[in-house]
N, C-alpha and C. Protein backbone atom coordinates (compact mmCIF):
# COMPACT_ATOMS: atom_id res chain seq x y z
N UNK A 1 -14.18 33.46 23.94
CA UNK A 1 -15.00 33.59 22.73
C UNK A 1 -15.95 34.78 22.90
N UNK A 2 -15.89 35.82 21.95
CA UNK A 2 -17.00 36.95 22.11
C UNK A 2 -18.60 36.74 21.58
N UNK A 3 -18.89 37.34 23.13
CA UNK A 3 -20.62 36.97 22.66
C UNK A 3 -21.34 38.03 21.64
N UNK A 4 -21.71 37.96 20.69
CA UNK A 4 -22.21 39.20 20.06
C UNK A 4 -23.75 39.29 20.45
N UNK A 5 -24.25 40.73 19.93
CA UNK A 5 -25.82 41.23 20.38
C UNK A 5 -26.91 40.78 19.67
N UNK A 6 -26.36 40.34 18.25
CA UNK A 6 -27.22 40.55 16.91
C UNK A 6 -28.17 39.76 17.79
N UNK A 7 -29.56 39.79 16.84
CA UNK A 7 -30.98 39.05 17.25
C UNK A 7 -30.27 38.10 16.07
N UNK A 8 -31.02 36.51 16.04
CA UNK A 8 -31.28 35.88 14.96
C UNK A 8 -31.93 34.98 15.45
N UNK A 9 -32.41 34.07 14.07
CA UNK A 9 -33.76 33.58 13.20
C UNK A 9 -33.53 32.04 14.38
N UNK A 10 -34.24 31.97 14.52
CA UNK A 10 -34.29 29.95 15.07
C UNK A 10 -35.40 29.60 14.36
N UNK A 11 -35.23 27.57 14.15
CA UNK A 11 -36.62 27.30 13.51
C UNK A 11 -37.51 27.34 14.42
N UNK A 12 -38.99 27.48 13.73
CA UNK A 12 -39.90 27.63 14.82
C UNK A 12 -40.17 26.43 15.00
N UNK A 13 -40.80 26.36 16.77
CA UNK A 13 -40.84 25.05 17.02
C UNK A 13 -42.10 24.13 16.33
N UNK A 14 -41.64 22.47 16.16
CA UNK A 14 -42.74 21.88 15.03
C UNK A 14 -42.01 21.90 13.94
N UNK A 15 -40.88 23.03 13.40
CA UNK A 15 -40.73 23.26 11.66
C UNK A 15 -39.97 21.88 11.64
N UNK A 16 -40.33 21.36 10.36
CA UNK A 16 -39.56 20.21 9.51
C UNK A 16 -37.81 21.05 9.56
N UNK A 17 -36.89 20.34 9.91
CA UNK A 17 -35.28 21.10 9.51
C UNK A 17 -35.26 20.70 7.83
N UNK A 18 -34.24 21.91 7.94
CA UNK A 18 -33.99 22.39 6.31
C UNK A 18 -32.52 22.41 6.39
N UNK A 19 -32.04 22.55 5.45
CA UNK A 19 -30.32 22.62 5.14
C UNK A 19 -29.87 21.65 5.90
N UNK A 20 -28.49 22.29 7.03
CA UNK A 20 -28.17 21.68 7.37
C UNK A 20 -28.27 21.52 9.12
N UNK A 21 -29.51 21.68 9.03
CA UNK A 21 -30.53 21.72 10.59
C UNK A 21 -30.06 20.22 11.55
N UNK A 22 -29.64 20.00 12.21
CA UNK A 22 -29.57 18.88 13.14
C UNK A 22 -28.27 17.34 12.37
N UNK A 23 -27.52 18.40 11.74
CA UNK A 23 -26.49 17.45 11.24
C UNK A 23 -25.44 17.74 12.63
N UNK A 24 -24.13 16.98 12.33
CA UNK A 24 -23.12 16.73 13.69
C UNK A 24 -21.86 17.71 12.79
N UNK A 25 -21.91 18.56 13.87
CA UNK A 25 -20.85 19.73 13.81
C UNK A 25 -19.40 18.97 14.22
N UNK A 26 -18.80 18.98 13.63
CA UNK A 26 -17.21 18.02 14.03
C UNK A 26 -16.48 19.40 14.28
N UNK A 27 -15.86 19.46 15.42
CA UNK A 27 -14.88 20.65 16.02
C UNK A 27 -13.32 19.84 15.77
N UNK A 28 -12.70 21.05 15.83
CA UNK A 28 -11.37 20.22 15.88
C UNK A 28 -10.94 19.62 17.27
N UNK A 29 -11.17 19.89 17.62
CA UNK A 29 -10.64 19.30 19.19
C UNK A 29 -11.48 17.78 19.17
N UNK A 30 -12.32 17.26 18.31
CA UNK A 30 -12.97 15.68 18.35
C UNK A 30 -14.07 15.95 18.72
N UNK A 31 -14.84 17.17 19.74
CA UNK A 31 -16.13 17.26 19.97
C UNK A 31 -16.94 17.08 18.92
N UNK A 32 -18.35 16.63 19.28
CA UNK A 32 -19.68 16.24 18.31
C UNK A 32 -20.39 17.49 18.81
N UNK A 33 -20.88 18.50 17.73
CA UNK A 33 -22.13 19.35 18.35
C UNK A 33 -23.17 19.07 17.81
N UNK A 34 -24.64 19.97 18.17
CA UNK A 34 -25.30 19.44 17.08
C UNK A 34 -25.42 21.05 16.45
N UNK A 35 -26.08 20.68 14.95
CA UNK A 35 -25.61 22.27 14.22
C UNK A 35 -27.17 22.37 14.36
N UNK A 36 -27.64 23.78 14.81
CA UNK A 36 -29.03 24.46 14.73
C UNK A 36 -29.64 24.66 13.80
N UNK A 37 -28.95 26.00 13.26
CA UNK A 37 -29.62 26.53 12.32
C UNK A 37 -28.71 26.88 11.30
N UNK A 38 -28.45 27.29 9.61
CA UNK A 38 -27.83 27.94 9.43
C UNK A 38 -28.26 29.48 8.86
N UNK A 39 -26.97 30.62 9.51
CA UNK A 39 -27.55 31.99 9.17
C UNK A 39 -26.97 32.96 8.59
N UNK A 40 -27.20 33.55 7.88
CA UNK A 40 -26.99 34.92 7.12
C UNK A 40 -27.24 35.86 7.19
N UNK A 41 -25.77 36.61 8.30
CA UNK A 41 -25.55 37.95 8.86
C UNK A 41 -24.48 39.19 8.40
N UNK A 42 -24.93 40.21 7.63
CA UNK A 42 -23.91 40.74 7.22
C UNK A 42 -23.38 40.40 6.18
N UNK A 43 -23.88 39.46 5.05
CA UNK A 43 -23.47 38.82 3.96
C UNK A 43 -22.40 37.71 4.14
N UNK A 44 -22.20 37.29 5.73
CA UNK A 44 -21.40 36.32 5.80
C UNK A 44 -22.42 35.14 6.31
N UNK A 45 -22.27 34.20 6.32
CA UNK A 45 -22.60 32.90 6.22
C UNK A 45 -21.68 32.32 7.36
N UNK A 46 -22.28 31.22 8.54
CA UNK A 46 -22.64 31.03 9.93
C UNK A 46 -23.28 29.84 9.91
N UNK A 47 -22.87 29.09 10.55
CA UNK A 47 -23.65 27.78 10.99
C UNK A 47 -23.52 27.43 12.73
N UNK A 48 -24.72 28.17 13.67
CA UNK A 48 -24.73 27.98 14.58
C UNK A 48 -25.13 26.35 14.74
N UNK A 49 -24.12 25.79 15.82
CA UNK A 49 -24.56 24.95 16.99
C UNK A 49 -24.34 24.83 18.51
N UNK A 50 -24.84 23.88 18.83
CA UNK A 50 -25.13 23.57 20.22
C UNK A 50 -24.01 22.73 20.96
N UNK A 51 -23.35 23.27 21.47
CA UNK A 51 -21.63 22.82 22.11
C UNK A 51 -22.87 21.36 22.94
N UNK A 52 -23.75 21.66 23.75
CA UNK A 52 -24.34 20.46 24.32
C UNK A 52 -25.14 19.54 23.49
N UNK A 53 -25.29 20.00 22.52
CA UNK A 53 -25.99 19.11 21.64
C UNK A 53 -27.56 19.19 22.18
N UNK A 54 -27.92 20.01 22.78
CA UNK A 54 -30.01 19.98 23.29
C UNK A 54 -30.26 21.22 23.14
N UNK A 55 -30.80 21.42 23.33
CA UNK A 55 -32.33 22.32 23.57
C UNK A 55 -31.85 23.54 22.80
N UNK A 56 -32.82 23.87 22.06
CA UNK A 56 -32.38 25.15 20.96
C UNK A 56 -32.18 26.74 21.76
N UNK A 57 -32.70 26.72 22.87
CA UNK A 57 -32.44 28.11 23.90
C UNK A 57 -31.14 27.70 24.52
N UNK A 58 -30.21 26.74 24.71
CA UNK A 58 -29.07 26.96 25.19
C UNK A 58 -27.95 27.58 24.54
N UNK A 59 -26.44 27.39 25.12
CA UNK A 59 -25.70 27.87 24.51
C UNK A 59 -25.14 27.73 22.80
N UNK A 60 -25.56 28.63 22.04
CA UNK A 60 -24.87 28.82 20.95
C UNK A 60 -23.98 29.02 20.39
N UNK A 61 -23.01 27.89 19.43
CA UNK A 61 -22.04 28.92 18.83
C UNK A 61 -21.96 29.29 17.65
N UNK A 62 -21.96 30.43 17.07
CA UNK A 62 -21.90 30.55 15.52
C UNK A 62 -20.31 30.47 14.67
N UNK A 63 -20.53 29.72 13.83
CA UNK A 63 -19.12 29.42 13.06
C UNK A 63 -18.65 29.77 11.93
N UNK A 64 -18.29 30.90 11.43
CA UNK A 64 -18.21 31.21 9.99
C UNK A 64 -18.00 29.86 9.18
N UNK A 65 -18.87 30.30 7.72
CA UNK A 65 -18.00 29.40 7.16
C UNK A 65 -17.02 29.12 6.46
N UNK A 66 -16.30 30.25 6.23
CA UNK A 66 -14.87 30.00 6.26
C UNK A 66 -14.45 28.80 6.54
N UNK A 67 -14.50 29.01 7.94
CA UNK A 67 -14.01 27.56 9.15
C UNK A 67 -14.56 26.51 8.89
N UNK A 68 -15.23 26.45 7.68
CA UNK A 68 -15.88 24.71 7.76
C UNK A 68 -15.00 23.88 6.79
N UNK A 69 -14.47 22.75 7.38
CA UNK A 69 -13.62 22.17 6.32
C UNK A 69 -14.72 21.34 5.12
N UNK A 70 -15.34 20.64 5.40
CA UNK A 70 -16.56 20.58 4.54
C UNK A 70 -17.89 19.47 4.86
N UNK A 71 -18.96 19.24 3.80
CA UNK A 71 -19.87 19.03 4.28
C UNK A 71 -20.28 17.55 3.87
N UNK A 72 -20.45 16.48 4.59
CA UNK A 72 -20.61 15.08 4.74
C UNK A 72 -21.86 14.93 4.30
N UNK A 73 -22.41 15.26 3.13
CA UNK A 73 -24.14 14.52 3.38
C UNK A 73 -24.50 13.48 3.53
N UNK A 74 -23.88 12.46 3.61
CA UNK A 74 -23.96 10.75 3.85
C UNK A 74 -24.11 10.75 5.61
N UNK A 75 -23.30 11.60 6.08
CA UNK A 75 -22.88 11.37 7.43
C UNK A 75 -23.24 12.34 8.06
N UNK A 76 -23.97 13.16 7.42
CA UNK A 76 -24.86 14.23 8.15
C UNK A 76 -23.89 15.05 8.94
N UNK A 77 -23.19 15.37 8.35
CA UNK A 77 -21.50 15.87 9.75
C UNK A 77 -20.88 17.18 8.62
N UNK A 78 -21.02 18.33 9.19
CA UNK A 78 -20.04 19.22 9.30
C UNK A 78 -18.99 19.52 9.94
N UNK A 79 -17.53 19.29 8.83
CA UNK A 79 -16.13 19.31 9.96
C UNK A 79 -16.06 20.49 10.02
N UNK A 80 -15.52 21.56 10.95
CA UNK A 80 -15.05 22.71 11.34
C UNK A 80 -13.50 22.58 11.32
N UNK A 81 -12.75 23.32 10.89
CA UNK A 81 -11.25 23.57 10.96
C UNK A 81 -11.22 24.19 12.22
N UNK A 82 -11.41 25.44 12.30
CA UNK A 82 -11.42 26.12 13.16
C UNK A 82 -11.93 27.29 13.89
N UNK A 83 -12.01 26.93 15.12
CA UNK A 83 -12.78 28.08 16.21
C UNK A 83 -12.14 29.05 16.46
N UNK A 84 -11.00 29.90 16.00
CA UNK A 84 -10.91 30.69 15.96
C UNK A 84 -11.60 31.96 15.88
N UNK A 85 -12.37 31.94 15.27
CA UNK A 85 -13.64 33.34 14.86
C UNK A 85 -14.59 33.24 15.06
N UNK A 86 -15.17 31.70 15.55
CA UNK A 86 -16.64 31.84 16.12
C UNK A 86 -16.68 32.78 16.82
N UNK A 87 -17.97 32.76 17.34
CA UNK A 87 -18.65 33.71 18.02
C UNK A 87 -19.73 33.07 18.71
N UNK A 88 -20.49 33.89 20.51
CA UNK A 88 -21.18 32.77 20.98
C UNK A 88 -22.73 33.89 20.75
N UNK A 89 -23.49 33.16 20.54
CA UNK A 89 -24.62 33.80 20.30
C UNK A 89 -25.64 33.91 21.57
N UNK A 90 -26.28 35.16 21.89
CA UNK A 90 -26.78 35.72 23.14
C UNK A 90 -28.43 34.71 23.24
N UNK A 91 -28.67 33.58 23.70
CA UNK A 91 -29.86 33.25 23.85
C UNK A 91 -31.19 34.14 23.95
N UNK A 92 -30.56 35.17 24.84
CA UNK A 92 -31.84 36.51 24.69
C UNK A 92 -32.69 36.78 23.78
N UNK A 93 -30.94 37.15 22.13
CA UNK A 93 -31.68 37.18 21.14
C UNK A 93 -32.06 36.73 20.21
N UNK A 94 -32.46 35.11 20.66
CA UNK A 94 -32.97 34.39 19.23
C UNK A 94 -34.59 34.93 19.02
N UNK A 95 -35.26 34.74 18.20
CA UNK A 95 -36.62 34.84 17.87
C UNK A 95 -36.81 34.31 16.57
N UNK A 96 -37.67 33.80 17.03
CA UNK A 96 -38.71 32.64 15.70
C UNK A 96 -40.08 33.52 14.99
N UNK A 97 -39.94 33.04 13.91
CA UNK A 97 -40.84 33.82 12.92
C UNK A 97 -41.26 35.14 13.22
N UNK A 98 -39.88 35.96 13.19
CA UNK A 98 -39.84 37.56 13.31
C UNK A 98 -38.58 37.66 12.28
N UNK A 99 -38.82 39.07 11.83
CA UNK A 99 -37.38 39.70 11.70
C UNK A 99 -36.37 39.58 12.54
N UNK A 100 -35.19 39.27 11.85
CA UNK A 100 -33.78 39.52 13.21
C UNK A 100 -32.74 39.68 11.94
N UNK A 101 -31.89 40.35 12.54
CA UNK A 101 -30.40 40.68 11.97
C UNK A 101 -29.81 39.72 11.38
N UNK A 102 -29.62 37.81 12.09
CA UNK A 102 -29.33 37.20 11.44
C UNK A 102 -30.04 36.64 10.58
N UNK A 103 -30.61 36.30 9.65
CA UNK A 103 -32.01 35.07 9.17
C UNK A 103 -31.27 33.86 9.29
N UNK A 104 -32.31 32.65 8.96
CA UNK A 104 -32.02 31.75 9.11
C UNK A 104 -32.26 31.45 7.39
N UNK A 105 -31.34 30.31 7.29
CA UNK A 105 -31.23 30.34 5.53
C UNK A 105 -31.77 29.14 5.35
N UNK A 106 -32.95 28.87 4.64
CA UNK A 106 -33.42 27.54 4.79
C UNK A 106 -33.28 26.82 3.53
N UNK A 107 -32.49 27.38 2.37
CA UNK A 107 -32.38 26.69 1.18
C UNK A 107 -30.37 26.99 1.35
N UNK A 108 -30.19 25.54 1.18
CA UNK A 108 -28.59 25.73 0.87
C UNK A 108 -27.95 26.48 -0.46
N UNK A 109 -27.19 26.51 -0.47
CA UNK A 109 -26.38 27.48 -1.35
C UNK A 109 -26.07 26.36 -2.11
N UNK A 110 -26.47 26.51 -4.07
CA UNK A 110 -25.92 25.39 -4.45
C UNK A 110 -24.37 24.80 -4.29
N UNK A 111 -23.50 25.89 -4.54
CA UNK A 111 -22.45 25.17 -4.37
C UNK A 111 -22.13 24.25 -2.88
N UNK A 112 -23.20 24.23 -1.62
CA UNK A 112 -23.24 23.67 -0.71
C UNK A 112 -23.34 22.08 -0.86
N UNK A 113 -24.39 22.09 -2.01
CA UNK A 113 -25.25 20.60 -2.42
C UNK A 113 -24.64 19.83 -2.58
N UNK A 114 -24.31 18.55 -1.94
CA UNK A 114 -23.82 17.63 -2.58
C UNK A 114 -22.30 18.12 -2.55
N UNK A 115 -21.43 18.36 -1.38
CA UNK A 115 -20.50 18.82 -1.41
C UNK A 115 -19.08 17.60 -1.47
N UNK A 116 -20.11 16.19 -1.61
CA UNK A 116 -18.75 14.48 -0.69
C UNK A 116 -19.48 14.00 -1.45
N UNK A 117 -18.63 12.92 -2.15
CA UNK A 117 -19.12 11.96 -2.73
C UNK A 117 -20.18 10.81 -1.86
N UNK A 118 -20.58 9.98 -2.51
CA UNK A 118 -21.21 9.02 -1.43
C UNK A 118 -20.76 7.76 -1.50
N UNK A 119 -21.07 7.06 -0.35
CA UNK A 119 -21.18 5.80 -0.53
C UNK A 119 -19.81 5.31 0.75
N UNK A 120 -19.44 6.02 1.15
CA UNK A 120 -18.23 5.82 2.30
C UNK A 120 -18.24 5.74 3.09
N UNK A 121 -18.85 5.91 3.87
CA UNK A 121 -19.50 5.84 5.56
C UNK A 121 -20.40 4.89 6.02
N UNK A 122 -20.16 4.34 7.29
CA UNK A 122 -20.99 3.66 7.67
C UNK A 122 -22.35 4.21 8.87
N UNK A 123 -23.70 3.92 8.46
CA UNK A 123 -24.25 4.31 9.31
C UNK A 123 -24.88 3.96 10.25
N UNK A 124 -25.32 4.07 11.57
CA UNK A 124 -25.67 3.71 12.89
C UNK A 124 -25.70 2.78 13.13
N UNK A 125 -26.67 1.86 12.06
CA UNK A 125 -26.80 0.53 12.70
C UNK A 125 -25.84 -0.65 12.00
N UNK A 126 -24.79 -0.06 11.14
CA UNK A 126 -23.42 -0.73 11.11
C UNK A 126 -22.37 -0.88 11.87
N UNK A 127 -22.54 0.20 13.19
CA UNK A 127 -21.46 0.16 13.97
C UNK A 127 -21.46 -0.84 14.80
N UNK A 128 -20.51 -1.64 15.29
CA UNK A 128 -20.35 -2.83 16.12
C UNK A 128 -20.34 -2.10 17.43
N UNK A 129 -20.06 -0.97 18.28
CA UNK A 129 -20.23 -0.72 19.43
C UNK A 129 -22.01 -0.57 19.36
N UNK A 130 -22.89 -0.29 18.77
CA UNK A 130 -24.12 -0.49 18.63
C UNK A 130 -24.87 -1.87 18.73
N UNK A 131 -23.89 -2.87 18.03
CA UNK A 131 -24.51 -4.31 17.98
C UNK A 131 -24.07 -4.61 19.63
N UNK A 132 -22.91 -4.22 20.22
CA UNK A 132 -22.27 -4.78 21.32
C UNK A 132 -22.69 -4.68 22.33
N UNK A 133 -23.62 -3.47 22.08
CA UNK A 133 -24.85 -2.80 22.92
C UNK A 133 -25.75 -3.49 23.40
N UNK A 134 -26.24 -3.81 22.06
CA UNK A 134 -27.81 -4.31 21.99
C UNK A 134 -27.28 -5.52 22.70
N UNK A 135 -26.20 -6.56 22.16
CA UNK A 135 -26.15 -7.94 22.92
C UNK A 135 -25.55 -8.13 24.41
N UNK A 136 -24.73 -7.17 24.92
CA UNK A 136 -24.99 -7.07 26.70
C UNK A 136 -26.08 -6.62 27.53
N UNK A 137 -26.81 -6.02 26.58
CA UNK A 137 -27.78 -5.91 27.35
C UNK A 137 -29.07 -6.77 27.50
N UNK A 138 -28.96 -8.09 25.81
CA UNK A 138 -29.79 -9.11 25.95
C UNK A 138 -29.16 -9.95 26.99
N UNK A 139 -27.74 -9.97 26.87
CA UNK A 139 -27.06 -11.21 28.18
C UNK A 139 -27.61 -11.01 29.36
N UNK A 140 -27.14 -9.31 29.58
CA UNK A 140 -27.73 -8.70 31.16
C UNK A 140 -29.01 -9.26 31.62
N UNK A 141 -29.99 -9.17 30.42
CA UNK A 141 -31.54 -9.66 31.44
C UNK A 141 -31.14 -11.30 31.14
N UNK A 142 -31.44 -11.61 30.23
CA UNK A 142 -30.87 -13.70 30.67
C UNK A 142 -30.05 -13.80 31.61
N UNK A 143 -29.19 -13.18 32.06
CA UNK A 143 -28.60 -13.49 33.47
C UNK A 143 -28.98 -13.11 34.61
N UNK A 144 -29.65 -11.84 34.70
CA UNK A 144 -30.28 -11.49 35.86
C UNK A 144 -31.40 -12.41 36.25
N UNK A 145 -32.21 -12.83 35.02
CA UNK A 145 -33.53 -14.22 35.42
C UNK A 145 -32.79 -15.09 35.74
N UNK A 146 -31.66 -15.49 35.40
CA UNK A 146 -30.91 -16.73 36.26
C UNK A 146 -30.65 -16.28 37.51
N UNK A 147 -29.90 -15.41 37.62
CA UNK A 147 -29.44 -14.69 39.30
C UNK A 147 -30.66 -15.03 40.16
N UNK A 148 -32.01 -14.47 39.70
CA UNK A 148 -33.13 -14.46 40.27
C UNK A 148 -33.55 -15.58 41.23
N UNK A 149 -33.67 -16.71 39.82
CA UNK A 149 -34.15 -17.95 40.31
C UNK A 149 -33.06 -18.63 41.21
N UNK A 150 -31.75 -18.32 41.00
CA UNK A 150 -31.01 -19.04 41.85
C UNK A 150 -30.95 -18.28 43.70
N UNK A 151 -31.40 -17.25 43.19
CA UNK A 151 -31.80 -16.66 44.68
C UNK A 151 -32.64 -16.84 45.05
N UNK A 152 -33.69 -16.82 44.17
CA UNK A 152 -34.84 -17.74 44.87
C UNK A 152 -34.74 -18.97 45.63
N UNK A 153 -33.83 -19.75 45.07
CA UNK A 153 -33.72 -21.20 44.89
C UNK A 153 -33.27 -21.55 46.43
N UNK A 154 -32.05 -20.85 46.05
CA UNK A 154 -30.78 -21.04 47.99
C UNK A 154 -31.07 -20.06 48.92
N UNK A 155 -31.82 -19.27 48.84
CA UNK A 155 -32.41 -18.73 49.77
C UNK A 155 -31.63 -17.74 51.44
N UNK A 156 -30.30 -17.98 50.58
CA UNK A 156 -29.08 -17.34 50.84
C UNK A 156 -28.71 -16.05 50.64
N UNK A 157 -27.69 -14.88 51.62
CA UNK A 157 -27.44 -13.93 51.46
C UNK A 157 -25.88 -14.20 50.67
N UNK A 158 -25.37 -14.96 50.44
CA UNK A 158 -24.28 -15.52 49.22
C UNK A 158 -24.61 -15.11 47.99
N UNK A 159 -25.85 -15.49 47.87
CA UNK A 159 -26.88 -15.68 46.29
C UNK A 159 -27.02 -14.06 45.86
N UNK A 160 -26.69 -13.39 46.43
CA UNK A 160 -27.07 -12.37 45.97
C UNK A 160 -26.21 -11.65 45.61
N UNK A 161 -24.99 -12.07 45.59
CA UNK A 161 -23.52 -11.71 44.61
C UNK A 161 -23.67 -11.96 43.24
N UNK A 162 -24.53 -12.72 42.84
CA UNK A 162 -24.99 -12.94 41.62
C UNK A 162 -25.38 -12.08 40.94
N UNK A 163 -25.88 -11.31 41.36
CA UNK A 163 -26.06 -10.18 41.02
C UNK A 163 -25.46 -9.37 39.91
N UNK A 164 -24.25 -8.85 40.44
CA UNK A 164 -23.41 -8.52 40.07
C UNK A 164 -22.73 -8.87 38.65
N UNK A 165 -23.32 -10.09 38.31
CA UNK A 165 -22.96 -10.35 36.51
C UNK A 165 -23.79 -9.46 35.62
N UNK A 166 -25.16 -9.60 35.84
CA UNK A 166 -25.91 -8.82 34.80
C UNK A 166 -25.69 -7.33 35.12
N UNK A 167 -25.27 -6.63 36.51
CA UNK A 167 -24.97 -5.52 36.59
C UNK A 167 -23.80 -4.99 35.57
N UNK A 168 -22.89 -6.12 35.80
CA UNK A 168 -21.71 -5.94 34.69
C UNK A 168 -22.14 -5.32 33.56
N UNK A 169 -23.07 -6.65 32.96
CA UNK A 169 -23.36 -6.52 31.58
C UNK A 169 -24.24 -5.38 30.85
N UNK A 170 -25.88 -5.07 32.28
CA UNK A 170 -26.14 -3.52 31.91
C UNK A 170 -24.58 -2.70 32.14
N UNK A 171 -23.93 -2.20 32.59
CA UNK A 171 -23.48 -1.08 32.54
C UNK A 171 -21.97 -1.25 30.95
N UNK A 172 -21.97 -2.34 30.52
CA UNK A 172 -21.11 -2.24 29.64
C UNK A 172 -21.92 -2.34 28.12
N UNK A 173 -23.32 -2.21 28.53
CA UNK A 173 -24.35 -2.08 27.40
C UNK A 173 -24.48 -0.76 27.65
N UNK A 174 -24.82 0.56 28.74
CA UNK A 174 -24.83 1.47 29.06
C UNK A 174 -23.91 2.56 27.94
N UNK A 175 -22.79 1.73 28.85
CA UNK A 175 -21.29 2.89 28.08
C UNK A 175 -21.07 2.47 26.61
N UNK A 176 -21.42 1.19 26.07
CA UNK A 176 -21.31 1.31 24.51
C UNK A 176 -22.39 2.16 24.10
N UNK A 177 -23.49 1.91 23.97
CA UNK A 177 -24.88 2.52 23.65
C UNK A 177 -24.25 4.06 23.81
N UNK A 178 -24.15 4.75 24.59
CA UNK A 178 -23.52 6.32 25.14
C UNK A 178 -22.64 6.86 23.88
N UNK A 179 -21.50 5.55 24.08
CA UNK A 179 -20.52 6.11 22.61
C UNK A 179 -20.84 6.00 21.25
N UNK A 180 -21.73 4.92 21.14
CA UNK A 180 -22.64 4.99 19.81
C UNK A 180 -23.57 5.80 19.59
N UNK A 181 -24.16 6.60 20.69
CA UNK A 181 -24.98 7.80 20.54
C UNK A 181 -24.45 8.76 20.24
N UNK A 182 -22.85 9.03 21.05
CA UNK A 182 -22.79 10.34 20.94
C UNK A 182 -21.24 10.64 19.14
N UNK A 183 -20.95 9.24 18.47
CA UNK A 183 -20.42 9.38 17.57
C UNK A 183 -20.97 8.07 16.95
N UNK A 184 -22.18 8.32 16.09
CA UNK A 184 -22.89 7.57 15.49
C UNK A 184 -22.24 6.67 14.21
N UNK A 185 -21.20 8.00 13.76
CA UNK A 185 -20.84 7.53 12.00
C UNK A 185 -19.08 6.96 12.06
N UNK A 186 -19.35 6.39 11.11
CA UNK A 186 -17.76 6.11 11.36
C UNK A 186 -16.67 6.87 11.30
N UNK A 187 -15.52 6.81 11.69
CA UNK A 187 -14.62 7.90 11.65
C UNK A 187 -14.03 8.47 10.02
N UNK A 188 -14.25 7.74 9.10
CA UNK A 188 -14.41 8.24 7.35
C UNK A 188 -14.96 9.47 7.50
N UNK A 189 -16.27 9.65 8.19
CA UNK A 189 -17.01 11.09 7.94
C UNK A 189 -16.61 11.99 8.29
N UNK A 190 -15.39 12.39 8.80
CA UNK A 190 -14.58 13.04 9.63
C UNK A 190 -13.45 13.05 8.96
N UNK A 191 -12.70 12.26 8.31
CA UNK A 191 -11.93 11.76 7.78
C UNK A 191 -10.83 13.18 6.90
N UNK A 192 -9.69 13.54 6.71
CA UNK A 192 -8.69 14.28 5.83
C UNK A 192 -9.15 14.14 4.53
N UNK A 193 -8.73 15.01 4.12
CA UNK A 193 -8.36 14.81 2.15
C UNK A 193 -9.91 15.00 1.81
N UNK A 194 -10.77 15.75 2.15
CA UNK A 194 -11.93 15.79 1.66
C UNK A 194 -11.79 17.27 0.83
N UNK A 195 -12.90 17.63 -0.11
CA UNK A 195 -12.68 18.60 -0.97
C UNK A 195 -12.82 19.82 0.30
N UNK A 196 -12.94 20.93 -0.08
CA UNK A 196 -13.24 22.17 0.86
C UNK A 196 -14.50 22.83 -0.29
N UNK A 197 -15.61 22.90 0.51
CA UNK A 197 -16.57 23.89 -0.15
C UNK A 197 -16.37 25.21 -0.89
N UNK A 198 -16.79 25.79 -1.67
CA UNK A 198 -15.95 26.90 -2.29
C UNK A 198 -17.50 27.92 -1.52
């Protein structure tokens, strides 16, 4: 992927996000990014994000939008067709509330608005790997206070295999919680057959 030189716009830190600031970049390959900023360089139109999803000084990628198959406002998710033409943007040259080559576009383009119907998606706290979460990890501590007292109780190096249940149960509250973090919405928001932005 070629890194280009241009300077561009980041929000400054503190700013409220605008457009489509901290929505989930859908790649084709299934990755979740998170989208930064969006910018306007050269009269083309760019929606950088964050392949790691943190910190606004890491790696960037900018995505024409061409390549965007389209825009989820229910599900806060931009699909990308394809990475073909991105481009990775030089951390050097971002700068906040200066001039730069790219700007950052903080009012969407109407034909952007309202690009998906609504009402189709489910959000965060509908997902059952979220509920499945929350309840191994209530089991995990009710069982570990049992483990406890029964080690207390027998006073045995046996007793302390017990253990090992609520360990179960944190770490299978762990790895749901993880996958519910890192693909919050249901797979609809992602979903074929959606219009394409003009």
């Amino acid at each position: 992927m070629e890194r280009v030189s241009w300077t561009y716009e980041l929000p400054p830190a503190g700013a409220p996000d605008v457009g489509l600031e901290q929505y989930q970049l859908a790649t084709p390959e299934g990755d979740v990014w998170k989208a930064v900023v969006l910018l306007e360089h050269d009269g083309r139109l760019f929606v950088a994000g964050a392949p790691s999803g943190a910190a606004l000084r890491r790696r960037l990628v900018a995505v024409p939008w061409e390549a965007v198959e389209g825009v989820d406002h229910d599900a806060l998710t931009v699909r990308v067709g394809s990475l073909a033409d991105a481009v990775e943007l030089d951390p050097g040259q971002a700068v906040e509330n200066e001039p730069a080559e790219a700007r950052r576009v903080e009012e969407l383009p109407a034909e952007l608005v309202r690009t998906q119907p609504t009402g189709d998606v489910a959000g965060p706290m509908d997902r059952m790997r979220l509920i499945l979460g929350l309840g191994s990890a209530a089991v995990g501590f009710v069982t570990l206070l049992i483990a406890i007292a029964v080690i207390d109780r027998a006073g045995e190096a046996w007793a302390f295999a017990l253990l090992a249940v609520p360990a179960a149960f944190f770490l299978a509250a762990g790895a749901l919680s993880i996958s519910a973090w890192r693909r919050p919405y249901a797979p609809a928001a992602r979903g074929a057959g959606r219009p394409r932005p003009r």
